[in-house]
PDB file of N, CA and C in Angstrom:
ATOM      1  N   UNK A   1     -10.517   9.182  -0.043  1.00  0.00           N
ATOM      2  CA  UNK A   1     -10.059   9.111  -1.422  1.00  0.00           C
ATOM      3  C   UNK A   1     -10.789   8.013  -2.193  1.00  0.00           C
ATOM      4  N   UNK A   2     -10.941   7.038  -1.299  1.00  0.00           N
ATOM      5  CA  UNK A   2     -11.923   6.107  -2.206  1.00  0.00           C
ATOM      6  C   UNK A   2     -13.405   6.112  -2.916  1.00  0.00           C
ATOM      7  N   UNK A   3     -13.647   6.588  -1.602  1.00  0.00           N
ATOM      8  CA  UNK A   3     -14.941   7.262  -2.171  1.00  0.00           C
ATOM      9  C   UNK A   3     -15.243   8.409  -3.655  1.00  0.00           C
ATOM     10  N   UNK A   4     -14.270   8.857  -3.678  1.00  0.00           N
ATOM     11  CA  UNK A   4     -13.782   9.613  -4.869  1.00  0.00           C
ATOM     12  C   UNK A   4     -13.412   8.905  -5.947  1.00  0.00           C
ATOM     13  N   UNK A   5     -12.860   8.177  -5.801  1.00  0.00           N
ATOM     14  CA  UNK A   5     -12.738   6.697  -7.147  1.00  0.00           C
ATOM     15  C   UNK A   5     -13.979   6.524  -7.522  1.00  0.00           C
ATOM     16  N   UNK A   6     -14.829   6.080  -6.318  1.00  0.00           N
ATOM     17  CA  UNK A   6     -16.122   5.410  -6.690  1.00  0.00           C
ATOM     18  C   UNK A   6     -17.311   6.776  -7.330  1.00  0.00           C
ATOM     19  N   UNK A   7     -17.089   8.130  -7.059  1.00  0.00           N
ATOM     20  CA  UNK A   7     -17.503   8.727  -8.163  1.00  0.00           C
ATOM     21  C   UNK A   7     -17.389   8.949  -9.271  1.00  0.00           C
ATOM     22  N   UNK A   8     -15.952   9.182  -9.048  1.00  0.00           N
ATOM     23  CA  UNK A   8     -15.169   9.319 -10.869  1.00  0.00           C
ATOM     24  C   UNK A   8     -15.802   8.055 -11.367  1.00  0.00           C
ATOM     25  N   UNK A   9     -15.909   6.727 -11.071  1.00  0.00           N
ATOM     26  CA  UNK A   9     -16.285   5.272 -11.228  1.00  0.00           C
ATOM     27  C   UNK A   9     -17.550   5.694 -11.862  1.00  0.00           C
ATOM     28  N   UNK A  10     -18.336   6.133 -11.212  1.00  0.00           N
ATOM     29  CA  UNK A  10     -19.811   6.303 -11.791  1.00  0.00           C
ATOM     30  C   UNK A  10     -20.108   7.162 -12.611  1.00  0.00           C
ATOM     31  N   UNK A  11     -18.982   8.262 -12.929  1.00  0.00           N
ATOM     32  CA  UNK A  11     -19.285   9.499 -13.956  1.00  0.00           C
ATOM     33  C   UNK A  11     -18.715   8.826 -15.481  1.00  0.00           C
ATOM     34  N   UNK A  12     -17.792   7.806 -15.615  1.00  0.00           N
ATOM     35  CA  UNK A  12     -17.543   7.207 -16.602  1.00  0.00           C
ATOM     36  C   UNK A  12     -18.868   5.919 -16.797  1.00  0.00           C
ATOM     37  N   UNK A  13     -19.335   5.620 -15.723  1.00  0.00           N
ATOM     38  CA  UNK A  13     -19.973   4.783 -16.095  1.00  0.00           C
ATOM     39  C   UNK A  13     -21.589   5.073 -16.784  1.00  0.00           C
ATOM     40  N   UNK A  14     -21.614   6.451 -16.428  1.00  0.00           N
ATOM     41  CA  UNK A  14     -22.465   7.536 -17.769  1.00  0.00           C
ATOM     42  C   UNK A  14     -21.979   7.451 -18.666  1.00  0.00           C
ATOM     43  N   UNK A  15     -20.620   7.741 -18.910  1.00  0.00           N
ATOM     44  CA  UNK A  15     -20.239   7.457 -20.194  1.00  0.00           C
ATOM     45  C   UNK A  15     -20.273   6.421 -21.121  1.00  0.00           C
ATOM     46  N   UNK A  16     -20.095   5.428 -20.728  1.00  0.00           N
ATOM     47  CA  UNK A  16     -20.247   4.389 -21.433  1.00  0.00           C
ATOM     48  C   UNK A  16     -21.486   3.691 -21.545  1.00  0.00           C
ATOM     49  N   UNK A  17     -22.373   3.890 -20.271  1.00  0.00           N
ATOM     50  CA  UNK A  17     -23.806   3.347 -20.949  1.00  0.00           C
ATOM     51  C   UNK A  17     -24.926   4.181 -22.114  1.00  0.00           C
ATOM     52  N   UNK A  18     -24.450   5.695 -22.138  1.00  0.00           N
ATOM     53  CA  UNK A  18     -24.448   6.236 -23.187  1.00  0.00           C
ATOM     54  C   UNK A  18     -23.675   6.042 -24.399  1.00  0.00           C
ATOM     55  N   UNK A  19     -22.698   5.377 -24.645  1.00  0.00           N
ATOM     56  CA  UNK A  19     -22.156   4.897 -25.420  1.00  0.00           C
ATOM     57  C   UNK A  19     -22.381   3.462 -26.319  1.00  0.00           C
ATOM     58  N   UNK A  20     -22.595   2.479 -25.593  1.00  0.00           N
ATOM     59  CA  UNK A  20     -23.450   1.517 -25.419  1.00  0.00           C
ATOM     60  C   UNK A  20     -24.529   1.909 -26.325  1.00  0.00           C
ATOM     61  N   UNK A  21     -25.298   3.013 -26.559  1.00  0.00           N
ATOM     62  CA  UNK A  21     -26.767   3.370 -26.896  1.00  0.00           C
ATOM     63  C   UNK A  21     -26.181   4.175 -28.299  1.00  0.00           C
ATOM     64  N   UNK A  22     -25.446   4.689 -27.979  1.00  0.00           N
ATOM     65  CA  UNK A  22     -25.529   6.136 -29.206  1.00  0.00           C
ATOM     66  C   UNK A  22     -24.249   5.999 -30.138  1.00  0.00           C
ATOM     67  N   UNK A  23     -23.154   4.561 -29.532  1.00  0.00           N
ATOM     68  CA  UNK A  23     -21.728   5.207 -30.612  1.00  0.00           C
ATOM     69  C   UNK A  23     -22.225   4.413 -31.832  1.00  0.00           C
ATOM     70  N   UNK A  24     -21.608   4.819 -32.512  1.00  0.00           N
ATOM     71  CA  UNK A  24     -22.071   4.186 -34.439  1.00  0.00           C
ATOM     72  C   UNK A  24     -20.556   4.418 -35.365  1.00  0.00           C
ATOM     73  N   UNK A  25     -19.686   4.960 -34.557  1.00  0.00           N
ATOM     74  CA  UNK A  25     -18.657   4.498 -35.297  1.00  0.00           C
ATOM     75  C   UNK A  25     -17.586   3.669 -34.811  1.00  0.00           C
ATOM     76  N   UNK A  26     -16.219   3.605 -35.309  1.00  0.00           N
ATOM     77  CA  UNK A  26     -15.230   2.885 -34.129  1.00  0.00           C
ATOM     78  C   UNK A  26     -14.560   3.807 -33.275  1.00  0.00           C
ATOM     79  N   UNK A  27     -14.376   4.924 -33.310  1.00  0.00           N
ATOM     80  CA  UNK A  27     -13.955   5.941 -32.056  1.00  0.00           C
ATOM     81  C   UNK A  27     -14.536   6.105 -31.353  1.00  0.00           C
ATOM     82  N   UNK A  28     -15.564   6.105 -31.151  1.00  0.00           N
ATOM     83  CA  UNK A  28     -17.506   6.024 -30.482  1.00  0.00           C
ATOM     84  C   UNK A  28     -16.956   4.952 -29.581  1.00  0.00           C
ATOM     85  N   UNK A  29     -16.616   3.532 -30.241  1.00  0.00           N
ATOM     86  CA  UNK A  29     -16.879   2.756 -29.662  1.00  0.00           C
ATOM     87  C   UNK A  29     -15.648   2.414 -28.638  1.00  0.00           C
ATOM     88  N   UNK A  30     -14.455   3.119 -29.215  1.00  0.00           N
ATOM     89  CA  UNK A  30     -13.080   2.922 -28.362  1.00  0.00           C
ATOM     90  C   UNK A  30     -13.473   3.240 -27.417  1.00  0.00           C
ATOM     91  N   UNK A  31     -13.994   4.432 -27.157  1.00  0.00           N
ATOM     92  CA  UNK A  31     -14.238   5.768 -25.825  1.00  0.00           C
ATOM     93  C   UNK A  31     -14.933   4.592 -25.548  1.00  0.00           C
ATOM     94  N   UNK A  32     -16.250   3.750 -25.911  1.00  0.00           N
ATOM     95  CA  UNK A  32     -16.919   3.653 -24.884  1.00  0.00           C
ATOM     96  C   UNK A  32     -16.033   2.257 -24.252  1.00  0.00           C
ATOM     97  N   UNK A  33     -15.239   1.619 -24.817  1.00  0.00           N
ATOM     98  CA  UNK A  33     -14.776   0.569 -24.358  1.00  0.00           C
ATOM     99  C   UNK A  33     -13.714   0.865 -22.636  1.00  0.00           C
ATOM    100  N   UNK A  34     -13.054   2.190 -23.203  1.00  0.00           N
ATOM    101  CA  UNK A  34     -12.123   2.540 -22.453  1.00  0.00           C
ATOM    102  C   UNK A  34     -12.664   3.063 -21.196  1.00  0.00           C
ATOM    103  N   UNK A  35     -14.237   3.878 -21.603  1.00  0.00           N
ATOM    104  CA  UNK A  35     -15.129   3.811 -20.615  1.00  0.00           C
ATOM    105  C   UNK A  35     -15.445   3.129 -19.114  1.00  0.00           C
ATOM    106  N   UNK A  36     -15.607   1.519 -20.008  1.00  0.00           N
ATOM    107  CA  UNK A  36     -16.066   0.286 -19.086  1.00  0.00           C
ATOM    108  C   UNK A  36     -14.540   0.140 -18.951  1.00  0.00           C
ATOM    109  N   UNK A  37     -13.329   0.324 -18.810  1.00  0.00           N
ATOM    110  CA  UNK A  37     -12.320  -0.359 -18.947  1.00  0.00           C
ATOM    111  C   UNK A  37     -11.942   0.833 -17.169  1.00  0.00           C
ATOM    112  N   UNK A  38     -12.151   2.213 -17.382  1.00  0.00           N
ATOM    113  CA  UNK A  38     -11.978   2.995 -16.349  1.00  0.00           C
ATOM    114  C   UNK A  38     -12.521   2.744 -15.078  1.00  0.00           C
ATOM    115  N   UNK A  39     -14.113   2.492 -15.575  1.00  0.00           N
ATOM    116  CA  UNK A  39     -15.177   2.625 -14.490  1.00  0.00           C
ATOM    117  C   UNK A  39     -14.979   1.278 -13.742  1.00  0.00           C
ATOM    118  N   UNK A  40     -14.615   0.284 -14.188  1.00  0.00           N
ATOM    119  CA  UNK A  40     -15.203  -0.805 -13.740  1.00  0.00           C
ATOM    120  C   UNK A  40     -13.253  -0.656 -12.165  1.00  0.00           C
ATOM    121  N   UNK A  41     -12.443  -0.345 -13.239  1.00  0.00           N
ATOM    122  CA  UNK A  41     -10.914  -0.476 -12.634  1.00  0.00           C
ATOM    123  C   UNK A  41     -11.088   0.588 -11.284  1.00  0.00           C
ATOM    124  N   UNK A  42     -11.385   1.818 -11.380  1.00  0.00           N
ATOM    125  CA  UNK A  42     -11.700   2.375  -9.706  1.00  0.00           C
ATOM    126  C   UNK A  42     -12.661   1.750  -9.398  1.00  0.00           C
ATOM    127  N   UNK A  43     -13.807   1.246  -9.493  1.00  0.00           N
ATOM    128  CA  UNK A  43     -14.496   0.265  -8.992  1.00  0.00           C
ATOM    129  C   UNK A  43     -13.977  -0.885  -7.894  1.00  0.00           C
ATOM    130  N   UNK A  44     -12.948  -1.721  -8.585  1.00  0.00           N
ATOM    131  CA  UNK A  44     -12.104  -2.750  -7.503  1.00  0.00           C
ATOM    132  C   UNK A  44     -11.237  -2.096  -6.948  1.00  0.00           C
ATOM    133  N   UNK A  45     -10.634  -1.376  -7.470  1.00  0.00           N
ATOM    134  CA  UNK A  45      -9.783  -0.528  -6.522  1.00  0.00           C
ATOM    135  C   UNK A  45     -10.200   0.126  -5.493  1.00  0.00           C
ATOM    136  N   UNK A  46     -11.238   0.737  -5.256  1.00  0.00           N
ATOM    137  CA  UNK A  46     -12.297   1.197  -4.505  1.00  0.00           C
ATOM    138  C   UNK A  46     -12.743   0.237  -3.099  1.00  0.00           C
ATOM    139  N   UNK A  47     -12.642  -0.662  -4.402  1.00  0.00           N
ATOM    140  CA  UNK A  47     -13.357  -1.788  -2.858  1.00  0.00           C
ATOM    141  C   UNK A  47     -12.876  -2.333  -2.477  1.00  0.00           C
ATOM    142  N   UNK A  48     -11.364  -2.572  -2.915  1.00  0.00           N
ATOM    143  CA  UNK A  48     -10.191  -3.055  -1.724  1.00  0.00           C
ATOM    144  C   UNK A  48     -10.297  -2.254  -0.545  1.00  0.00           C
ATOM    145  N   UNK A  49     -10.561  -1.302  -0.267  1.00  0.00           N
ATOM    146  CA  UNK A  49     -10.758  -0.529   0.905  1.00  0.00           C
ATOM    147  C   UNK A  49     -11.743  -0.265   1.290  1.00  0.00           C
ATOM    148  N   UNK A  50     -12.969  -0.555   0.852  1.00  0.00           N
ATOM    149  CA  UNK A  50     -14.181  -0.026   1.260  1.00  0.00           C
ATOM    150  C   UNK A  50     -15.287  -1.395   1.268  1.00  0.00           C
ATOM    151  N   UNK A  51     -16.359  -1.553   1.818  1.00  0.00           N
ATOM    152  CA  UNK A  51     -17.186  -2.672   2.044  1.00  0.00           C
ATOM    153  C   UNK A  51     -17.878  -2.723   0.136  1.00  0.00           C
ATOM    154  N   UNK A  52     -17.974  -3.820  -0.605  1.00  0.00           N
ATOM    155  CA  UNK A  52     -17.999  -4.024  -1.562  1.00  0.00           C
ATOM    156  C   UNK A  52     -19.534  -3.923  -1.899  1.00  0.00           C
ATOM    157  N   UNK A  53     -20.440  -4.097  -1.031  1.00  0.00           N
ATOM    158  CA  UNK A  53     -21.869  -4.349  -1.107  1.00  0.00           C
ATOM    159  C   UNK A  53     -22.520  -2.758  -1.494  1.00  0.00           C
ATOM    160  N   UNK A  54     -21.623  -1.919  -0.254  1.00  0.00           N
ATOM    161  CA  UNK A  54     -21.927  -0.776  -0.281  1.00  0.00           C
ATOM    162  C   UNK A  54     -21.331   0.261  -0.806  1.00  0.00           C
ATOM    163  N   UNK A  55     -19.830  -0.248  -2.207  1.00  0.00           N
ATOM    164  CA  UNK A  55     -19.349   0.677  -2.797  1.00  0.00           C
ATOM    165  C   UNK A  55     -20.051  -0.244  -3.957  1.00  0.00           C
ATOM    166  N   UNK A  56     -20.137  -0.912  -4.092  1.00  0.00           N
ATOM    167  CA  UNK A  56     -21.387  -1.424  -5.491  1.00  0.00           C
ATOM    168  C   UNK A  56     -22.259  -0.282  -5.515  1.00  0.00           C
ATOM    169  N   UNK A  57     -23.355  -0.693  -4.736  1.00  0.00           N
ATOM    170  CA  UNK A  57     -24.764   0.668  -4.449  1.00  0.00           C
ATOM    171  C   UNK A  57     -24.787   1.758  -4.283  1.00  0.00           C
ATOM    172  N   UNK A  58     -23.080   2.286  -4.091  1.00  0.00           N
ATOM    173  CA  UNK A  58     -23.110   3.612  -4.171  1.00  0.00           C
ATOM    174  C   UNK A  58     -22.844   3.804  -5.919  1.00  0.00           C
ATOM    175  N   UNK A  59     -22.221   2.961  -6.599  1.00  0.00           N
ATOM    176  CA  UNK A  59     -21.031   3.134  -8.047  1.00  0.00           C
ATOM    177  C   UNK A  59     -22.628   2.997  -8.832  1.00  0.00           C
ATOM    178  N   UNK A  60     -23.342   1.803  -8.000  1.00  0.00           N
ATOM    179  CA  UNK A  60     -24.860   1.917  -9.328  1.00  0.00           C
ATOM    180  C   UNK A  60     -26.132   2.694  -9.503  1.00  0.00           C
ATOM    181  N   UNK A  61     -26.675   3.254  -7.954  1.00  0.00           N
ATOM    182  CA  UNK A  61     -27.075   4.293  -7.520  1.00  0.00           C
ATOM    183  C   UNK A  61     -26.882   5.597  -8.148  1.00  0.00           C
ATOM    184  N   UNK A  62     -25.248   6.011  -8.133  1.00  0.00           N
ATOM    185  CA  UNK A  62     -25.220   7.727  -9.060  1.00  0.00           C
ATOM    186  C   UNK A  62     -24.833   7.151 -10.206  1.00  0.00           C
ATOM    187  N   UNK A  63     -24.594   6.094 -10.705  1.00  0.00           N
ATOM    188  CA  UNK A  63     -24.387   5.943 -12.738  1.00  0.00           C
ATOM    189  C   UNK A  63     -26.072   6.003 -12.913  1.00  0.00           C
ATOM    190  N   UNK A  64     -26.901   5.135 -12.350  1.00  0.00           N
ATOM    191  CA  UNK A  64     -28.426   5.356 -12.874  1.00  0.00           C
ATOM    192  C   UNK A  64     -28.819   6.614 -12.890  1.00  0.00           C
ATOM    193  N   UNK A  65     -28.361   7.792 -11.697  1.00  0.00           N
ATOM    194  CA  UNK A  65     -28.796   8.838 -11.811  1.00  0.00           C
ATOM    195  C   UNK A  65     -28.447   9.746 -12.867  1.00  0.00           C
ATOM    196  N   UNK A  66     -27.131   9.892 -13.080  1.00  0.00           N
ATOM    197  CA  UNK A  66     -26.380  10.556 -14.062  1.00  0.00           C
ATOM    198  C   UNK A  66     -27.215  10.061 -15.303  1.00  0.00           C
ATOM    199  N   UNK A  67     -27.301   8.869 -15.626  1.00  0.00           N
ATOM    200  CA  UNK A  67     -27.747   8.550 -16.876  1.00  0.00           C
ATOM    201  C   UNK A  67     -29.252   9.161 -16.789  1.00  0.00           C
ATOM    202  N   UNK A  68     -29.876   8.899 -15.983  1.00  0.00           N
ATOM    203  CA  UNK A  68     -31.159   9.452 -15.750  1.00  0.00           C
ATOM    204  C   UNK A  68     -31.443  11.025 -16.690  1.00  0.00           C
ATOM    205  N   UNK A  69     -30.804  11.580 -15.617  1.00  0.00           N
ATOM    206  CA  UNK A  69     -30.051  13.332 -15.617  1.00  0.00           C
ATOM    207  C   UNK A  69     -29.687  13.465 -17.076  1.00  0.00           C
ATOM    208  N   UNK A  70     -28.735  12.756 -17.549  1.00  0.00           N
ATOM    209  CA  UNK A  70     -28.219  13.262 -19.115  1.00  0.00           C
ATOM    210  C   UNK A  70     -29.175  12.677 -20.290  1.00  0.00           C
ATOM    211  N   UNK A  71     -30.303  11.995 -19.842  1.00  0.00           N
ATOM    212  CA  UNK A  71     -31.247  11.395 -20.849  1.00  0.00           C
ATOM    213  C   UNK A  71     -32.194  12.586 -20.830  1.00  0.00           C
ATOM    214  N   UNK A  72     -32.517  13.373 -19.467  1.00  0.00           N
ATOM    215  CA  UNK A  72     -33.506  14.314 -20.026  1.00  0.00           C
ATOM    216  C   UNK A  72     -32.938  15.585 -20.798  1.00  0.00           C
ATOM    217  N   UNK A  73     -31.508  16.082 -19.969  1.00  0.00           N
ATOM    218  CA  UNK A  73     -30.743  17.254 -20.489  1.00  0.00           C
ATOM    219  C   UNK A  73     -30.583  17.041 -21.927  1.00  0.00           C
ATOM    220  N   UNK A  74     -29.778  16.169 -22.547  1.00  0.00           N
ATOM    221  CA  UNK A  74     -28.844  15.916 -23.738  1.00  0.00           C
ATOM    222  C   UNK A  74     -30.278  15.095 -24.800  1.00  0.00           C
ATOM    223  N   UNK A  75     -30.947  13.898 -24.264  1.00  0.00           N
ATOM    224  CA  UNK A  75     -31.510  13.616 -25.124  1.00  0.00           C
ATOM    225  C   UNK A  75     -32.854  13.911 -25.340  1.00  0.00           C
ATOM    226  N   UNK A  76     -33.708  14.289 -24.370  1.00  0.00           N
ATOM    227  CA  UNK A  76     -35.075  14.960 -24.521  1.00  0.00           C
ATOM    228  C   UNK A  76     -35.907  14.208 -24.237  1.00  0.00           C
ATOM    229  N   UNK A  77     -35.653  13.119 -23.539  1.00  0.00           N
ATOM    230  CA  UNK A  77     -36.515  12.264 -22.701  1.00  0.00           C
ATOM    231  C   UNK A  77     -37.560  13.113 -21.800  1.00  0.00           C
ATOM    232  N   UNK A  78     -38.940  12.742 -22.302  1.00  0.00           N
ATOM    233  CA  UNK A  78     -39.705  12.864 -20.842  1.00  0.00           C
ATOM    234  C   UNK A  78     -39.068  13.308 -19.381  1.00  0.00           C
ATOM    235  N   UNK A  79     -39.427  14.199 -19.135  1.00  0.00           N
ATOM    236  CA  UNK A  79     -39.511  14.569 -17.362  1.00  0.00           C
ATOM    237  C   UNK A  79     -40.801  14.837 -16.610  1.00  0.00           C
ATOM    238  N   UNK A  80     -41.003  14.020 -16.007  1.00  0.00           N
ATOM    239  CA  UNK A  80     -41.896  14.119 -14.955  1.00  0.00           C
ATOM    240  C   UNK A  80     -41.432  14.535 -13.510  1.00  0.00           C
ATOM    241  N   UNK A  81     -42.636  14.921 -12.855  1.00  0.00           N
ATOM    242  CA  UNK A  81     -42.404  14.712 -11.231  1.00  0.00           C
ATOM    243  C   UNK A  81     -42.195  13.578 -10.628  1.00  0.00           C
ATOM    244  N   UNK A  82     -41.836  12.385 -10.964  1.00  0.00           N
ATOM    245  CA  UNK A  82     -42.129  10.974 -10.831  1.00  0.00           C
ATOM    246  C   UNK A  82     -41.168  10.742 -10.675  1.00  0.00           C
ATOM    247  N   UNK A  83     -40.302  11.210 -12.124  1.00  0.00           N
ATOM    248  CA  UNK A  83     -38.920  11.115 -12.270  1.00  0.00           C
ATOM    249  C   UNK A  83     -38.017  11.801 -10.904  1.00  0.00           C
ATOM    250  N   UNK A  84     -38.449  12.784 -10.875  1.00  0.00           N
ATOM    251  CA  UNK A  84     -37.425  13.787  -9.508  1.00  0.00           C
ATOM    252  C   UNK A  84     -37.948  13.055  -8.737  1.00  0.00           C
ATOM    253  N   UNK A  85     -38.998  12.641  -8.344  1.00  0.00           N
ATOM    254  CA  UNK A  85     -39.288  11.901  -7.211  1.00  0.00           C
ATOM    255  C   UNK A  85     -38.468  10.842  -6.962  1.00  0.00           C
ATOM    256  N   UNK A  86     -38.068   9.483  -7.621  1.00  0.00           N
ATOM    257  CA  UNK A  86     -37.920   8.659  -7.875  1.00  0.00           C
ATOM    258  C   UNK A  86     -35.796   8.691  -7.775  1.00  0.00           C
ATOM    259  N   UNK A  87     -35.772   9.617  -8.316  1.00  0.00           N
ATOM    260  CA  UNK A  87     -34.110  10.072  -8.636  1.00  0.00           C
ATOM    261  C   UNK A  87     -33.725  10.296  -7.276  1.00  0.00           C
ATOM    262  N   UNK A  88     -34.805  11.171  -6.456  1.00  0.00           N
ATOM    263  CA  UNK A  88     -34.439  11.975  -5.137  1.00  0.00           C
ATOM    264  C   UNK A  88     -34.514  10.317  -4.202  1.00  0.00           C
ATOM    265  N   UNK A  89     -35.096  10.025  -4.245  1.00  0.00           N
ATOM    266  CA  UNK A  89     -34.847   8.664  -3.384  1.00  0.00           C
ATOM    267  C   UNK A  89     -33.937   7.643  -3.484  1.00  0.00           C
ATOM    268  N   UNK A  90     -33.649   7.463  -4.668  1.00  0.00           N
ATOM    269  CA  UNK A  90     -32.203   6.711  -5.229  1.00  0.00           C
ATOM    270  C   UNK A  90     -30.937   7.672  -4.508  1.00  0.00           C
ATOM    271  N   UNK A  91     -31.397   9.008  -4.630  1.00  0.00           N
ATOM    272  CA  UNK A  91     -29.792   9.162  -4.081  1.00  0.00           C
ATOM    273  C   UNK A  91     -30.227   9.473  -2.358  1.00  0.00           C
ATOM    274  N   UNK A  92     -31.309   9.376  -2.132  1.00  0.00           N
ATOM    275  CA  UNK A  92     -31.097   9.436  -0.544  1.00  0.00           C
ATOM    276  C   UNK A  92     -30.663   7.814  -0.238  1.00  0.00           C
ATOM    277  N   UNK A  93     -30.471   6.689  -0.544  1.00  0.00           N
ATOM    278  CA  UNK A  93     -30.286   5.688  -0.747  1.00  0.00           C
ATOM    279  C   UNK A  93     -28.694   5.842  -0.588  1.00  0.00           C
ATOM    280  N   UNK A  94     -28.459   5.977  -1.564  1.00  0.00           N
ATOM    281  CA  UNK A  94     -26.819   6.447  -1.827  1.00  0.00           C
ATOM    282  C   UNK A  94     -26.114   7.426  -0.609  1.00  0.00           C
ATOM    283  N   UNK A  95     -26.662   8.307  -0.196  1.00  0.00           N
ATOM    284  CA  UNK A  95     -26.381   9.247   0.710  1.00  0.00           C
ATOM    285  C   UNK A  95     -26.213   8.319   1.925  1.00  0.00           C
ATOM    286  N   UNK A  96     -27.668   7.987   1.947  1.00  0.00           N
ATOM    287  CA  UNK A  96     -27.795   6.881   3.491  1.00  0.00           C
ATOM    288  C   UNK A  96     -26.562   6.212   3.766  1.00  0.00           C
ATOM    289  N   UNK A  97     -26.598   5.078   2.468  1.00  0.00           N
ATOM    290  CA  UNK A  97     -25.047   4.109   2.526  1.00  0.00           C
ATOM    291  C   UNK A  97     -23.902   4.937   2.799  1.00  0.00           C
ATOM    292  N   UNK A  98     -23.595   5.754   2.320  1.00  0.00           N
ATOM    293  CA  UNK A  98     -21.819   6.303   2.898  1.00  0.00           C
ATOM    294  C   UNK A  98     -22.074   6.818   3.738  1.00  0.00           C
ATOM    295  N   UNK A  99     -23.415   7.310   4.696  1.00  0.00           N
ATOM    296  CA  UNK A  99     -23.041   7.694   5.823  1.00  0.00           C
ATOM    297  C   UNK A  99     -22.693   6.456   6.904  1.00  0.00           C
ATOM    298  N   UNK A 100     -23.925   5.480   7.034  1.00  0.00           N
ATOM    299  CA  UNK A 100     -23.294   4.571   7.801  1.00  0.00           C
ATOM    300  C   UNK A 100     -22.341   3.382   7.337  1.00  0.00           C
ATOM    301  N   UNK A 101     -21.742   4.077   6.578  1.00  0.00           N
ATOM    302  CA  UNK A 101     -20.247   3.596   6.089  1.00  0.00           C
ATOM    303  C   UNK A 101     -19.047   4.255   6.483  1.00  0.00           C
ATOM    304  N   UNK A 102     -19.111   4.242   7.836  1.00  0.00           N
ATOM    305  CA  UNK A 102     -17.318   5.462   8.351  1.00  0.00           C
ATOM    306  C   UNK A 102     -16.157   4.877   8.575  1.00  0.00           C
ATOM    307  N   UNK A 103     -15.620   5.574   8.216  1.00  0.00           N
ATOM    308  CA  UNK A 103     -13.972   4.820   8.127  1.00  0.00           C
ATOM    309  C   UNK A 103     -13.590   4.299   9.182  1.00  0.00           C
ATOM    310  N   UNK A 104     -14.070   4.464  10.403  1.00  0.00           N
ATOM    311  CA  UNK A 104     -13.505   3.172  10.901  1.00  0.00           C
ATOM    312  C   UNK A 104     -14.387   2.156  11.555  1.00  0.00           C
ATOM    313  N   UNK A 105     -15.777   2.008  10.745  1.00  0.00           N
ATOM    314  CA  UNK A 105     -16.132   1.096  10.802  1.00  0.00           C
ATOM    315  C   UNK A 105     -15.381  -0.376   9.435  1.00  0.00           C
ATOM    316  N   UNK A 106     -14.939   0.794   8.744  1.00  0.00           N
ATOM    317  CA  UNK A 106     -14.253   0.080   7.511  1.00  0.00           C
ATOM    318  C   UNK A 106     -12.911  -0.352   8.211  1.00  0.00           C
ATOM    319  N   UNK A 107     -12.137   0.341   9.341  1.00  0.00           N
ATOM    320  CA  UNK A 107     -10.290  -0.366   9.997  1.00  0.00           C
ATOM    321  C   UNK A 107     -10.747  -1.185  10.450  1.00  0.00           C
ATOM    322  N   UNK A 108     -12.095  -1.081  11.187  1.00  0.00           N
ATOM    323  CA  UNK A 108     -12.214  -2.254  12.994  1.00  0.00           C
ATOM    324  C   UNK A 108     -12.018  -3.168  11.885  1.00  0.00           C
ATOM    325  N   UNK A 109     -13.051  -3.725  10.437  1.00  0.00           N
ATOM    326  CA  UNK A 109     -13.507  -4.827   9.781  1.00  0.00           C
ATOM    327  C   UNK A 109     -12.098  -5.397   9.317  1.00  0.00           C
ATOM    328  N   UNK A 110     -11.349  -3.995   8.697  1.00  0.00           N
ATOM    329  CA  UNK A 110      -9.866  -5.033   7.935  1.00  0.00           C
ATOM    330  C   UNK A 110      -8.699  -5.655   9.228  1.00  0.00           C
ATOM    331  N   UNK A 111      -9.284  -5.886  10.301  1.00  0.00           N
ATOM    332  CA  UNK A 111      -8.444  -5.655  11.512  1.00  0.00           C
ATOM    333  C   UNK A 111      -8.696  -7.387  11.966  1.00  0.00           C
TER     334      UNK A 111
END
């Protein structure tokens, strides 16, 4: 379940660094506040149970990607092969970490 925080964590945290960039009014800017106010809150919550180093790098790992992802979809940013290249290794990164992250290497530690 935590691990699931720490996605939802990173899908708001698209939100708001797009927000950050693009709001221009004050409802713009509520969302994006409430944004950082979501992402950051499953974030610690997250890592009361989980190793903090490696629910960081997972929470900053898929927000860079997402943002990545919705800069070429939504805003028309450049895509290269460089880019997929570059994206695909960030999340094998990410992948890597929660695998040798298993739950009970996470009990033995709170033990």
């Amino acid at each position: 379940m935590n691990w699931i925080k720490i996605i939802i964590a990173s899908v708001f945290e698209v939100g708001w660094v797009i927000g950050l960039n693009h709001a221009d009014n004050w409802w713009q800017w509520a969302l994006t506040v409430i944004a950082i106010y979501v992402s950051f809150h499953l974030l610690i919550v997250a890592s009361m149970a989980l190793p903090v180093g490696t629910s960081y790098a997972v929470f900053v790992g898929l927000g860079a990607t997402g943002v990545a992802i919705t800069d070429f979809v939504l805003f028309g940013q450049p895509f290269t092969i460089w880019n997929l290249v570059f994206i695909a290794v960030l999340l094998a990164g990410v992948i890597g970490l929660k695998m040798v992250t298993s739950e009970e290497r996470i009990e033995e530690a709170e033990k």
